[in-house]
PDB file of N, CA and C in Angstrom:
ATOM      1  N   UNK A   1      -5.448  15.387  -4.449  1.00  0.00           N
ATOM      2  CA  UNK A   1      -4.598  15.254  -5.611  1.00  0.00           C
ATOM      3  C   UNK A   1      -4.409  13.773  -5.900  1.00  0.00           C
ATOM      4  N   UNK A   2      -4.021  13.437  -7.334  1.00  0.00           N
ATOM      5  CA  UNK A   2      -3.992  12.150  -7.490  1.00  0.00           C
ATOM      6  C   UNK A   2      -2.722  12.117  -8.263  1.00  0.00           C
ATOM      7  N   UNK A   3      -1.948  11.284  -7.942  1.00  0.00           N
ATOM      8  CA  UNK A   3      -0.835  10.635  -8.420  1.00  0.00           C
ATOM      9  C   UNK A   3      -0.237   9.200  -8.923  1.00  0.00           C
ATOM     10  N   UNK A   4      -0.251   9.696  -9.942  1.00  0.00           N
ATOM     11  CA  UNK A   4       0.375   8.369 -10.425  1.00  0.00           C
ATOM     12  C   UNK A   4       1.865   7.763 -10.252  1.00  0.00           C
ATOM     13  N   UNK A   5       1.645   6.381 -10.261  1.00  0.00           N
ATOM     14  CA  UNK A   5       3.002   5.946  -9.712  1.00  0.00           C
ATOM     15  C   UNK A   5       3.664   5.420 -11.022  1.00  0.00           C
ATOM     16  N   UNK A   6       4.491   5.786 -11.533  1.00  0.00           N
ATOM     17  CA  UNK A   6       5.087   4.953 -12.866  1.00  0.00           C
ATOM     18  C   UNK A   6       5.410   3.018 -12.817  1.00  0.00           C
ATOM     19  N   UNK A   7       5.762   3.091 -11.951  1.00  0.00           N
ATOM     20  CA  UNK A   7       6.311   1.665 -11.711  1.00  0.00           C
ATOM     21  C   UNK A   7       5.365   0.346 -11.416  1.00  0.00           C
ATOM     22  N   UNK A   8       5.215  -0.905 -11.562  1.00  0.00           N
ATOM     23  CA  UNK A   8       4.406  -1.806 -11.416  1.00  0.00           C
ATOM     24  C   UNK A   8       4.709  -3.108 -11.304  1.00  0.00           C
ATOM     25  N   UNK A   9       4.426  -3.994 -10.366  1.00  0.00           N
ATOM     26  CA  UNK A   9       4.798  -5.105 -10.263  1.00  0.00           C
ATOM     27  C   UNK A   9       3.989  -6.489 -11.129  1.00  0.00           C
ATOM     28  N   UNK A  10       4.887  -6.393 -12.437  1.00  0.00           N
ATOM     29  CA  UNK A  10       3.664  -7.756 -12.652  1.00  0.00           C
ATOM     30  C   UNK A  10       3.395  -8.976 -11.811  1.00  0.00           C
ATOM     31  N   UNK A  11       1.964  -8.625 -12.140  1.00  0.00           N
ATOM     32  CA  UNK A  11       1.654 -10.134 -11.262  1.00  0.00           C
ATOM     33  C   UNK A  11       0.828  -9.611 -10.132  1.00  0.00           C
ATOM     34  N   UNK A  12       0.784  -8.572  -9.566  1.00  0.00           N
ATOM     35  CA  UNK A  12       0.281  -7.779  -8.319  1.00  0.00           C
ATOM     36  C   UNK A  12      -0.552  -6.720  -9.155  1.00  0.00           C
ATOM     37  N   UNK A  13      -1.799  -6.812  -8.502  1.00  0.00           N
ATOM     38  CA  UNK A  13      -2.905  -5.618  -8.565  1.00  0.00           C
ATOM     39  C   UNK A  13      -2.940  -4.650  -8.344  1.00  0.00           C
ATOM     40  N   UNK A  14      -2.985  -3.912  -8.667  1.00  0.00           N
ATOM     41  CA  UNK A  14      -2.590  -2.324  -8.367  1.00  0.00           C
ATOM     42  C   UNK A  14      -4.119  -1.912  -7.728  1.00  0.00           C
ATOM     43  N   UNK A  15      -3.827  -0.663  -6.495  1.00  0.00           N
ATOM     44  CA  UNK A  15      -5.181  -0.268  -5.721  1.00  0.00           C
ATOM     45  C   UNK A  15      -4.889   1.392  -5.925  1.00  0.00           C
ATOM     46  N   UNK A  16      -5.938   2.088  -5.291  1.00  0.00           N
ATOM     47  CA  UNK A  16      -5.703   3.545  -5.286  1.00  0.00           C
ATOM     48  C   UNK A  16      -5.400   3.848  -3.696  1.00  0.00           C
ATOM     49  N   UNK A  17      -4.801   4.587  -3.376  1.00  0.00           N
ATOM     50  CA  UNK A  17      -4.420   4.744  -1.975  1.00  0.00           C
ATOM     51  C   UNK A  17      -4.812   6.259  -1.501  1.00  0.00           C
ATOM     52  N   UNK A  18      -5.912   6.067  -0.108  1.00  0.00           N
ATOM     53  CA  UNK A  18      -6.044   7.622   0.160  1.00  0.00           C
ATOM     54  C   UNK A  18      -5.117   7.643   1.713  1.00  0.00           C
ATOM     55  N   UNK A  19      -4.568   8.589   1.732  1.00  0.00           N
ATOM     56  CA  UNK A  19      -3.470   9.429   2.777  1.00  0.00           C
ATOM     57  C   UNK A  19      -3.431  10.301   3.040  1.00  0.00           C
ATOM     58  N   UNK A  20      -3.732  10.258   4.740  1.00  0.00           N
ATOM     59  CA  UNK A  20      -3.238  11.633   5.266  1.00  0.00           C
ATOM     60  C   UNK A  20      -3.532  11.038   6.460  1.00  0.00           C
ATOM     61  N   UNK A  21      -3.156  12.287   7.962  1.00  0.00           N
ATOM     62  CA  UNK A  21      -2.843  11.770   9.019  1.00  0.00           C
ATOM     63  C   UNK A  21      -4.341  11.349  10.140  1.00  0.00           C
ATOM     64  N   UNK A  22      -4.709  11.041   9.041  1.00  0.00           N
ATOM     65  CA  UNK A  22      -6.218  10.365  10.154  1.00  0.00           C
ATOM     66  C   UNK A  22      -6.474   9.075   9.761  1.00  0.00           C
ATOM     67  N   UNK A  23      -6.618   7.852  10.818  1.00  0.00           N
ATOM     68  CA  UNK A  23      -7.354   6.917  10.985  1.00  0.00           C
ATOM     69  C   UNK A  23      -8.639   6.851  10.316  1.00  0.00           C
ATOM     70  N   UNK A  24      -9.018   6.312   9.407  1.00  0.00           N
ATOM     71  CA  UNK A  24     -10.148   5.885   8.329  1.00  0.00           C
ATOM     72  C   UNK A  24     -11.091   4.592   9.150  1.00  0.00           C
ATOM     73  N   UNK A  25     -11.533   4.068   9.455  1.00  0.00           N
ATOM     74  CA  UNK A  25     -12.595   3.243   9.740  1.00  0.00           C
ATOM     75  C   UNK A  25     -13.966   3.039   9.888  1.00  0.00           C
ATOM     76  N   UNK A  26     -14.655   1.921   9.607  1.00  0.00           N
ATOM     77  CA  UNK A  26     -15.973   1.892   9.945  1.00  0.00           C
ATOM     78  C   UNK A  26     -16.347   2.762   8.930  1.00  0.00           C
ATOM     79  N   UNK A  27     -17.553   3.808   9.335  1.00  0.00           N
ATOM     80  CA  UNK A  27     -18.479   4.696   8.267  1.00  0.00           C
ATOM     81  C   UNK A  27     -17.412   5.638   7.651  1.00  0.00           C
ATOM     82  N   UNK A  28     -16.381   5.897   7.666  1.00  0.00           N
ATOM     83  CA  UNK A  28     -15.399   7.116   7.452  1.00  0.00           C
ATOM     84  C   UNK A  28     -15.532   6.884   5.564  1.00  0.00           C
ATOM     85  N   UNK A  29     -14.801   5.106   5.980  1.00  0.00           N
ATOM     86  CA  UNK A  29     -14.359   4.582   4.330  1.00  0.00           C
ATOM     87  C   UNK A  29     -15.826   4.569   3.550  1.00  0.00           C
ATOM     88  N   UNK A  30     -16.645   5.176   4.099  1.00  0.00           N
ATOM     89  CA  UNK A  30     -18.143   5.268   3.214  1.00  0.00           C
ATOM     90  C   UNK A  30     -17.793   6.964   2.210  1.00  0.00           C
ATOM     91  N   UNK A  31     -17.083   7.484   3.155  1.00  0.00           N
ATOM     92  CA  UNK A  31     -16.752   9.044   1.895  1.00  0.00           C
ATOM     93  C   UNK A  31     -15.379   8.565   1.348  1.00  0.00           C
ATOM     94  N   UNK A  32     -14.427   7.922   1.211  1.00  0.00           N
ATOM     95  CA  UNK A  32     -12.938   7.411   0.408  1.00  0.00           C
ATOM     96  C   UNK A  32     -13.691   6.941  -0.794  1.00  0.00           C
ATOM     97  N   UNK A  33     -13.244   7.222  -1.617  1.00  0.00           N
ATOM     98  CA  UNK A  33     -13.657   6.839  -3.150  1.00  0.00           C
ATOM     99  C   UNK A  33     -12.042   5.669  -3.686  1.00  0.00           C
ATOM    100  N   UNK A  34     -11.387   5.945  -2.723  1.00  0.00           N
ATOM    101  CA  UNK A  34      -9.873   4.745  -2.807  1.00  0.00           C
ATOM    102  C   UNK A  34     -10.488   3.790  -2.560  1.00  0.00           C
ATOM    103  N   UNK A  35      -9.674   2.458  -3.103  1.00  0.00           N
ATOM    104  CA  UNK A  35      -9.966   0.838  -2.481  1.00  0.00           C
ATOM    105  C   UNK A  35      -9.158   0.842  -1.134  1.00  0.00           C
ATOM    106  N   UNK A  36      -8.427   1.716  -0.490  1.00  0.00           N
ATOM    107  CA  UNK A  36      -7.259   1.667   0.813  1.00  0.00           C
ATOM    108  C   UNK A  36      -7.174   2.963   1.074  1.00  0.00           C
ATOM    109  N   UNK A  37      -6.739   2.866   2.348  1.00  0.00           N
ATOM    110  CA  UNK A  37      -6.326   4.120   3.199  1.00  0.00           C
ATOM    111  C   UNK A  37      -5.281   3.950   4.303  1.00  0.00           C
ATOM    112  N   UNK A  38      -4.396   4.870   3.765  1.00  0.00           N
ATOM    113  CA  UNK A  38      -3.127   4.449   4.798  1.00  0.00           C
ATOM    114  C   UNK A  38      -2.691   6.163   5.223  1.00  0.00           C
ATOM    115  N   UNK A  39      -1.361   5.775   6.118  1.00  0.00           N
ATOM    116  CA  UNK A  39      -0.979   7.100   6.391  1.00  0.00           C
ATOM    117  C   UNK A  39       0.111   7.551   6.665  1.00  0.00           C
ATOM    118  N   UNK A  40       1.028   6.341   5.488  1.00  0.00           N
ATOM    119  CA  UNK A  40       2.324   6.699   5.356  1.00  0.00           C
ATOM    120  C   UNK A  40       2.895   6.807   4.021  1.00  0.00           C
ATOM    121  N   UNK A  41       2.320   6.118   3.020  1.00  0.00           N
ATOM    122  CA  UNK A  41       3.189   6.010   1.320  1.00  0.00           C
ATOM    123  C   UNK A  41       3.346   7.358   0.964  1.00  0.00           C
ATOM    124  N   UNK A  42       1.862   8.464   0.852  1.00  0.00           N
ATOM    125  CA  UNK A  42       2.403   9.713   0.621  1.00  0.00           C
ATOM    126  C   UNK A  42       3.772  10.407   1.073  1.00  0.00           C
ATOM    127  N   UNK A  43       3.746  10.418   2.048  1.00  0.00           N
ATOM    128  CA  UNK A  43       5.149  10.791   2.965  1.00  0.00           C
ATOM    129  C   UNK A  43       6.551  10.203   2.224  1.00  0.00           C
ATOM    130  N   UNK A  44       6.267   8.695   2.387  1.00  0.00           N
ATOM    131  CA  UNK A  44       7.500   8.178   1.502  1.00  0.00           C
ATOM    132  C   UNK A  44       7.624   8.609   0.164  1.00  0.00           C
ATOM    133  N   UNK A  45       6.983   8.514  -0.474  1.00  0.00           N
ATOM    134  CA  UNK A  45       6.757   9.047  -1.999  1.00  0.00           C
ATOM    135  C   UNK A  45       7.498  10.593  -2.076  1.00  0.00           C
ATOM    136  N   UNK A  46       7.000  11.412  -1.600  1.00  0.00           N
ATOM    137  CA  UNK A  46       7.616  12.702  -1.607  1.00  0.00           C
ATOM    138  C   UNK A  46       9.211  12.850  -1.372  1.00  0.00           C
ATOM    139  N   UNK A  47       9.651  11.925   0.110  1.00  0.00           N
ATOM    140  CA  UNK A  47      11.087  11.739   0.091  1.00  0.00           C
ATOM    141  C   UNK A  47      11.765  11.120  -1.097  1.00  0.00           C
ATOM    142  N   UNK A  48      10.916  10.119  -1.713  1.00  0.00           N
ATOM    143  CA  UNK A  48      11.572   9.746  -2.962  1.00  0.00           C
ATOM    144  C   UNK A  48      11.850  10.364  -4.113  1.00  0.00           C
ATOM    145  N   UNK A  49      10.486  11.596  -4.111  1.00  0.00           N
ATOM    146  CA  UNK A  49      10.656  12.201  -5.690  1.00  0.00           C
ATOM    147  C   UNK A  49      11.414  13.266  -5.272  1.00  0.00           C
ATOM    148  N   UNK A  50      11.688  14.175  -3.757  1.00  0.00           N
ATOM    149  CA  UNK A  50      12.788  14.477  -3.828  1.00  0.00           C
ATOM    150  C   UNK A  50      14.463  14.251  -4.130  1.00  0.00           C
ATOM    151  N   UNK A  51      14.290  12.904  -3.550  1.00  0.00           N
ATOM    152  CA  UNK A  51      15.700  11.990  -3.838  1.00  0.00           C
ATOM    153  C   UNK A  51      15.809  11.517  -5.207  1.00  0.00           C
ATOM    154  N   UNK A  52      15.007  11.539  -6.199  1.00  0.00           N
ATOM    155  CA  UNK A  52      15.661  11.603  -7.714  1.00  0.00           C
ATOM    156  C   UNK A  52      15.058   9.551  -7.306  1.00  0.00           C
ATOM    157  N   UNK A  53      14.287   9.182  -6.359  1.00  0.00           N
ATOM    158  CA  UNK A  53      14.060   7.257  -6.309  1.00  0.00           C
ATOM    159  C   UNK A  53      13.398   6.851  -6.161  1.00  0.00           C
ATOM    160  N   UNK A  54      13.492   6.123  -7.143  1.00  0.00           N
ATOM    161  CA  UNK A  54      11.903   5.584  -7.900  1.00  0.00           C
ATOM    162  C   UNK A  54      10.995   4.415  -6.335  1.00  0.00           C
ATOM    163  N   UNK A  55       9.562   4.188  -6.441  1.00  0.00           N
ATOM    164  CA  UNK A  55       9.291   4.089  -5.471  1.00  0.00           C
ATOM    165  C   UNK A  55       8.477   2.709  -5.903  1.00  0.00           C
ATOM    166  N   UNK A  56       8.300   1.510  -5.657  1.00  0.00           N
ATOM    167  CA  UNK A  56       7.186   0.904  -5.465  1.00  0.00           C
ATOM    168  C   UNK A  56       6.917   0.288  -4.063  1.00  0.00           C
ATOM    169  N   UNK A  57       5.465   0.964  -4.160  1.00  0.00           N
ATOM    170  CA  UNK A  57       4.264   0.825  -2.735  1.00  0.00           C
ATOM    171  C   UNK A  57       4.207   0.009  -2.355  1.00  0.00           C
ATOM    172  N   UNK A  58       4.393  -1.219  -1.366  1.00  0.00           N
ATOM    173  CA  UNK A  58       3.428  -2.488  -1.243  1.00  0.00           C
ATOM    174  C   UNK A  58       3.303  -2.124   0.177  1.00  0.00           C
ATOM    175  N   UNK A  59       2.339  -2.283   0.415  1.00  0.00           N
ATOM    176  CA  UNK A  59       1.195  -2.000   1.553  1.00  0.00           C
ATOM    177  C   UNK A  59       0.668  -3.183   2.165  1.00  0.00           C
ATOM    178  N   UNK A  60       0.745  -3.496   2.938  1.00  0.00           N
ATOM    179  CA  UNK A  60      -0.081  -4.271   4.222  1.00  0.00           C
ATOM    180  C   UNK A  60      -1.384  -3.703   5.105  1.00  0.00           C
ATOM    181  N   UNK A  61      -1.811  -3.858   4.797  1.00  0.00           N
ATOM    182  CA  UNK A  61      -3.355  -2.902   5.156  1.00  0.00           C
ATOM    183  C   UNK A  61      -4.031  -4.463   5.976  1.00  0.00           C
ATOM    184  N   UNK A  62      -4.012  -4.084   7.554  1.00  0.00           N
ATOM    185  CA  UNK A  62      -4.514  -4.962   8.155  1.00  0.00           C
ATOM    186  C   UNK A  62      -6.037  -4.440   9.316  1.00  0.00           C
ATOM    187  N   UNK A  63      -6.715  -3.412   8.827  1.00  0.00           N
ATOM    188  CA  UNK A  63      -8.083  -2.841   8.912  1.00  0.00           C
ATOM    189  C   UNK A  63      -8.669  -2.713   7.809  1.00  0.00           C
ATOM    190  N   UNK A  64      -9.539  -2.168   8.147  1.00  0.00           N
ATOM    191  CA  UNK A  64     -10.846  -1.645   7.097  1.00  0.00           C
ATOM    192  C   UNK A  64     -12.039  -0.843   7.339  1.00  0.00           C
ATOM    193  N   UNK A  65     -12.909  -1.973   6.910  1.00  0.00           N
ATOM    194  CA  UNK A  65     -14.341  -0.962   6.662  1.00  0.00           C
ATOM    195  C   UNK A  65     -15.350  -0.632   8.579  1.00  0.00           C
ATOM    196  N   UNK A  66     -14.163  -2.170   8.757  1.00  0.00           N
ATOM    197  CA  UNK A  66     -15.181  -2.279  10.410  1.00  0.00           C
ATOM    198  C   UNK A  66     -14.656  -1.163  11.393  1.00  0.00           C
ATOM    199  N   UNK A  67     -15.615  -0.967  12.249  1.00  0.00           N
ATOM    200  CA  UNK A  67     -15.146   0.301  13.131  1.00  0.00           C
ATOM    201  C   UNK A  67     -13.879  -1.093  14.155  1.00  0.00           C
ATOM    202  N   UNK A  68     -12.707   0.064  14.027  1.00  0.00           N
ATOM    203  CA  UNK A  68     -11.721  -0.049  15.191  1.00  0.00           C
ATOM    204  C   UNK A  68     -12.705  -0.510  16.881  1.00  0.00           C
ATOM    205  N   UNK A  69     -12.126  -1.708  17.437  1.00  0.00           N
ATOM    206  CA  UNK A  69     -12.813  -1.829  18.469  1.00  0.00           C
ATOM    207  C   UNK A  69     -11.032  -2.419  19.501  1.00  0.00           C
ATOM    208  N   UNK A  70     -10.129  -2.313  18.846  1.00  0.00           N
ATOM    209  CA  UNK A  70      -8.982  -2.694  19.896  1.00  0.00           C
ATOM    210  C   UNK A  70      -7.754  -2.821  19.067  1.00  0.00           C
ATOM    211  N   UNK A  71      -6.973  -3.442  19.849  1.00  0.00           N
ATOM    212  CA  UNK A  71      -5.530  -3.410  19.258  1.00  0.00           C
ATOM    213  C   UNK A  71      -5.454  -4.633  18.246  1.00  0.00           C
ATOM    214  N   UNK A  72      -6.568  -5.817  18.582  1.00  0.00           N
ATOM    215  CA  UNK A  72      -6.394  -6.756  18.287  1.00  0.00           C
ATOM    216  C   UNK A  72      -7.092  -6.925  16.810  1.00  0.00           C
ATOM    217  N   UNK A  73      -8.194  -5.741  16.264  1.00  0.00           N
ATOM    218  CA  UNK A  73      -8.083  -5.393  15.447  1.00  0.00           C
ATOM    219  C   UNK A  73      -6.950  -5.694  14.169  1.00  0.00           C
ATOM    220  N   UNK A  74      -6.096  -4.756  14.287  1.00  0.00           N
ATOM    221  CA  UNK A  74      -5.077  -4.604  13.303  1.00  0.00           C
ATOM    222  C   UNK A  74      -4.265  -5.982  13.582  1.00  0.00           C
ATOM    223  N   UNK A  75      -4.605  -6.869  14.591  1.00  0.00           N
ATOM    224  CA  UNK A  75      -3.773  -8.128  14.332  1.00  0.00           C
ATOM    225  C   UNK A  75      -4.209  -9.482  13.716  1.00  0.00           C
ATOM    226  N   UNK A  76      -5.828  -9.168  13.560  1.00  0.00           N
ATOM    227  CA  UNK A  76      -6.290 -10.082  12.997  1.00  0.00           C
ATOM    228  C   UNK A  76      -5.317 -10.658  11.921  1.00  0.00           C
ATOM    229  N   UNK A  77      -5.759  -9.893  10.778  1.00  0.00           N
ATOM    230  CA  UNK A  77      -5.169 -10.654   9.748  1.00  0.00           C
ATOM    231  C   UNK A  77      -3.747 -10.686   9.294  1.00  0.00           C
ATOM    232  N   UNK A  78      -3.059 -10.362   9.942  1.00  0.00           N
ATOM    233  CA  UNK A  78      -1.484  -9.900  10.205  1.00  0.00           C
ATOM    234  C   UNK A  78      -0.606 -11.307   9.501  1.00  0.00           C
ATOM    235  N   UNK A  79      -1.296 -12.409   9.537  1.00  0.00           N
ATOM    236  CA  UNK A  79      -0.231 -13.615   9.056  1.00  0.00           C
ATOM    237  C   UNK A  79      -0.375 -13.694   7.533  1.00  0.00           C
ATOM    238  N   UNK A  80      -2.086 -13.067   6.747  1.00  0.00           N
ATOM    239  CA  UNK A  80      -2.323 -13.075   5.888  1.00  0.00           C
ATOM    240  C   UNK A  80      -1.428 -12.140   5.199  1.00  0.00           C
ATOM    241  N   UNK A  81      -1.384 -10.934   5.885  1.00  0.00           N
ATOM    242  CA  UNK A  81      -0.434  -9.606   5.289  1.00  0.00           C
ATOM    243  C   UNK A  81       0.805 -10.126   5.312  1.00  0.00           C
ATOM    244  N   UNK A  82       1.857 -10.879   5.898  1.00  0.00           N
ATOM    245  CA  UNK A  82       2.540 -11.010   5.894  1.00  0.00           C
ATOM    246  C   UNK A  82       3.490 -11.804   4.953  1.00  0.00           C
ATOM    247  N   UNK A  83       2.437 -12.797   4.674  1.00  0.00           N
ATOM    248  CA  UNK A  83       2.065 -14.078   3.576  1.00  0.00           C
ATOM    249  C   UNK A  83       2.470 -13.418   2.492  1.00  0.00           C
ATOM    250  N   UNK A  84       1.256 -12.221   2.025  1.00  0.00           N
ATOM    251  CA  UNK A  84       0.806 -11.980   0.724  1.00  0.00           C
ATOM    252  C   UNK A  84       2.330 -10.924   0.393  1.00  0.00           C
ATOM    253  N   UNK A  85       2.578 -10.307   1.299  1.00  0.00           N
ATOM    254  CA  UNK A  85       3.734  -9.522   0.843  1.00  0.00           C
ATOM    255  C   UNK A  85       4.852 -10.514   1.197  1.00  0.00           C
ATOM    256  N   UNK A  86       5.522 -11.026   1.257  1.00  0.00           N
ATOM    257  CA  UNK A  86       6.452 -11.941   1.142  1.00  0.00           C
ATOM    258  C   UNK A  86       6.584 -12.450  -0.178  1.00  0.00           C
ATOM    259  N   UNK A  87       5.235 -12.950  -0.870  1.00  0.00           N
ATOM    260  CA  UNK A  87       4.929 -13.209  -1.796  1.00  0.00           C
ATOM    261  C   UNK A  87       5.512 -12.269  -3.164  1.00  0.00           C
ATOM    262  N   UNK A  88       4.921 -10.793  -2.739  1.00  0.00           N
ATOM    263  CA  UNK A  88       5.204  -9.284  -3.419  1.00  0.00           C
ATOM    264  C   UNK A  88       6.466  -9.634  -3.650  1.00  0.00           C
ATOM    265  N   UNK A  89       7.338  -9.003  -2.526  1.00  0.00           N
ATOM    266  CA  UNK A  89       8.449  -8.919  -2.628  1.00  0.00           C
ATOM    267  C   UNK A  89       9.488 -10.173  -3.555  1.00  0.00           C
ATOM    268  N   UNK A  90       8.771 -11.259  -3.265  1.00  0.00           N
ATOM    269  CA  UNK A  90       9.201 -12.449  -4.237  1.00  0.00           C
ATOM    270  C   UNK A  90       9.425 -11.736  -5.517  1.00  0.00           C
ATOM    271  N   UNK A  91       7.814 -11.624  -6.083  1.00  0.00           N
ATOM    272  CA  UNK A  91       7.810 -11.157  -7.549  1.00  0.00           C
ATOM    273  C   UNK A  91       8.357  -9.926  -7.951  1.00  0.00           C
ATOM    274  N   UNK A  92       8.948  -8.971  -6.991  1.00  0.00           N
ATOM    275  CA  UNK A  92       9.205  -8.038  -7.108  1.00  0.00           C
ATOM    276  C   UNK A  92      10.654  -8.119  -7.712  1.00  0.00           C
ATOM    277  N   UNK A  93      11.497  -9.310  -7.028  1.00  0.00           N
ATOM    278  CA  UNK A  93      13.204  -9.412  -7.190  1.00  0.00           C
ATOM    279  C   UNK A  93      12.783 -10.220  -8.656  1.00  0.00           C
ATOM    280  N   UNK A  94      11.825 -11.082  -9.000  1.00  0.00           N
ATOM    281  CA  UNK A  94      11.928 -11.496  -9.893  1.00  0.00           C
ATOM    282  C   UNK A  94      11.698 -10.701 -11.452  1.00  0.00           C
ATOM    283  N   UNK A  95      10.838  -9.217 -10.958  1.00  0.00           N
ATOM    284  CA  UNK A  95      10.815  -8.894 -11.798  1.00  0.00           C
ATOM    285  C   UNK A  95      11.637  -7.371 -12.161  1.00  0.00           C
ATOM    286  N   UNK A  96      12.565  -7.457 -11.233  1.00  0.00           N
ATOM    287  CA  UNK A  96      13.970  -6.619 -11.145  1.00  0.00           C
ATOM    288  C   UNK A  96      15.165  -7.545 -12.384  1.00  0.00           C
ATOM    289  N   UNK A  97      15.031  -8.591 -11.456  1.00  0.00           N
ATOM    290  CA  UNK A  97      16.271  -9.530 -12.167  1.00  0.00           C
ATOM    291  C   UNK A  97      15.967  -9.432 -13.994  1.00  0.00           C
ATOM    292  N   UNK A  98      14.961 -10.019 -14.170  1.00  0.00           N
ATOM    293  CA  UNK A  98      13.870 -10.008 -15.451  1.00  0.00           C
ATOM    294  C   UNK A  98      13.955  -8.984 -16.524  1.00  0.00           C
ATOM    295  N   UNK A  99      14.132  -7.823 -15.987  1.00  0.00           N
ATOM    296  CA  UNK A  99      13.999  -6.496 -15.989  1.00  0.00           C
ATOM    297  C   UNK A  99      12.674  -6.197 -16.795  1.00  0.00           C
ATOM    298  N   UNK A 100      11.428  -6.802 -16.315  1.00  0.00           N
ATOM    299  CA  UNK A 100      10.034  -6.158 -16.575  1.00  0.00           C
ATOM    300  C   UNK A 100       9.745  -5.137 -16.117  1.00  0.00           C
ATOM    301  N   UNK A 101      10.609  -4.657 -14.914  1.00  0.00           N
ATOM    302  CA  UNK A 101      10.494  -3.273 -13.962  1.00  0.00           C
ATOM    303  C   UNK A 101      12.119  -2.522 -14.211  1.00  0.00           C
ATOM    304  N   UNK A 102      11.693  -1.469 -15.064  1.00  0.00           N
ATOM    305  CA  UNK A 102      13.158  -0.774 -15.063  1.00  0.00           C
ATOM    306  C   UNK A 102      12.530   0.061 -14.299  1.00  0.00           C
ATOM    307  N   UNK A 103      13.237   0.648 -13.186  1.00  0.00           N
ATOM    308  CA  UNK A 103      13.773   1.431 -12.610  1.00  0.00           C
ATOM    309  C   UNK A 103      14.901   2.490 -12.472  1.00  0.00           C
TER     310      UNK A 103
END
């Protein structure tokens, strides 16, 4: 199923997200037709559209296409993720305050 999210952060790129409770790596992301794969926003999303609250995604996605070979994996790029959403969240209050994002 595909879902759309109403809400959007200007300034930030929007991706398609595939979810569910399996680990994606290496040859897997060769059948995902998503740019990402995670295996939690669905979950949140649902608590939200039960709760009547509105949701925007930002994701830290610190794997990929390479096969999983350790823990250290997912820590590679961890300062980059951390960076770039810090960043998000910046533009995010700015574009609350702004009100480019009603909610």
């Amino acid at each position: 199923e595909v879902v759309e999210l109403p809400h959007y952060i200007p300034g930030i790129a929007t991706a398609t997200l595939s979810t569910g409770a399996t680990i994606i790596s290496g040859a897997a992301y060769n059948g995902i037709a998503q740019d990402m794969v995670d295996m939690e926003t669905f979950s949140v999303m649902r608590a939200c559209m039960v709760a009547g609250v509105p949701l925007i995604a930002l994701r830290g996605i610190s794997d990929g296409k390479a096969e999983l070979t350790g823990l250290h994996d997912w820590h590679e790029y961890l300062h980059i993720v951390d960076e770039k959403l810090a960043e998000a969240v910046d533009l995010l209050e700015k574009a609350l305050e702004s009100g480019a994002l009603n909610v």
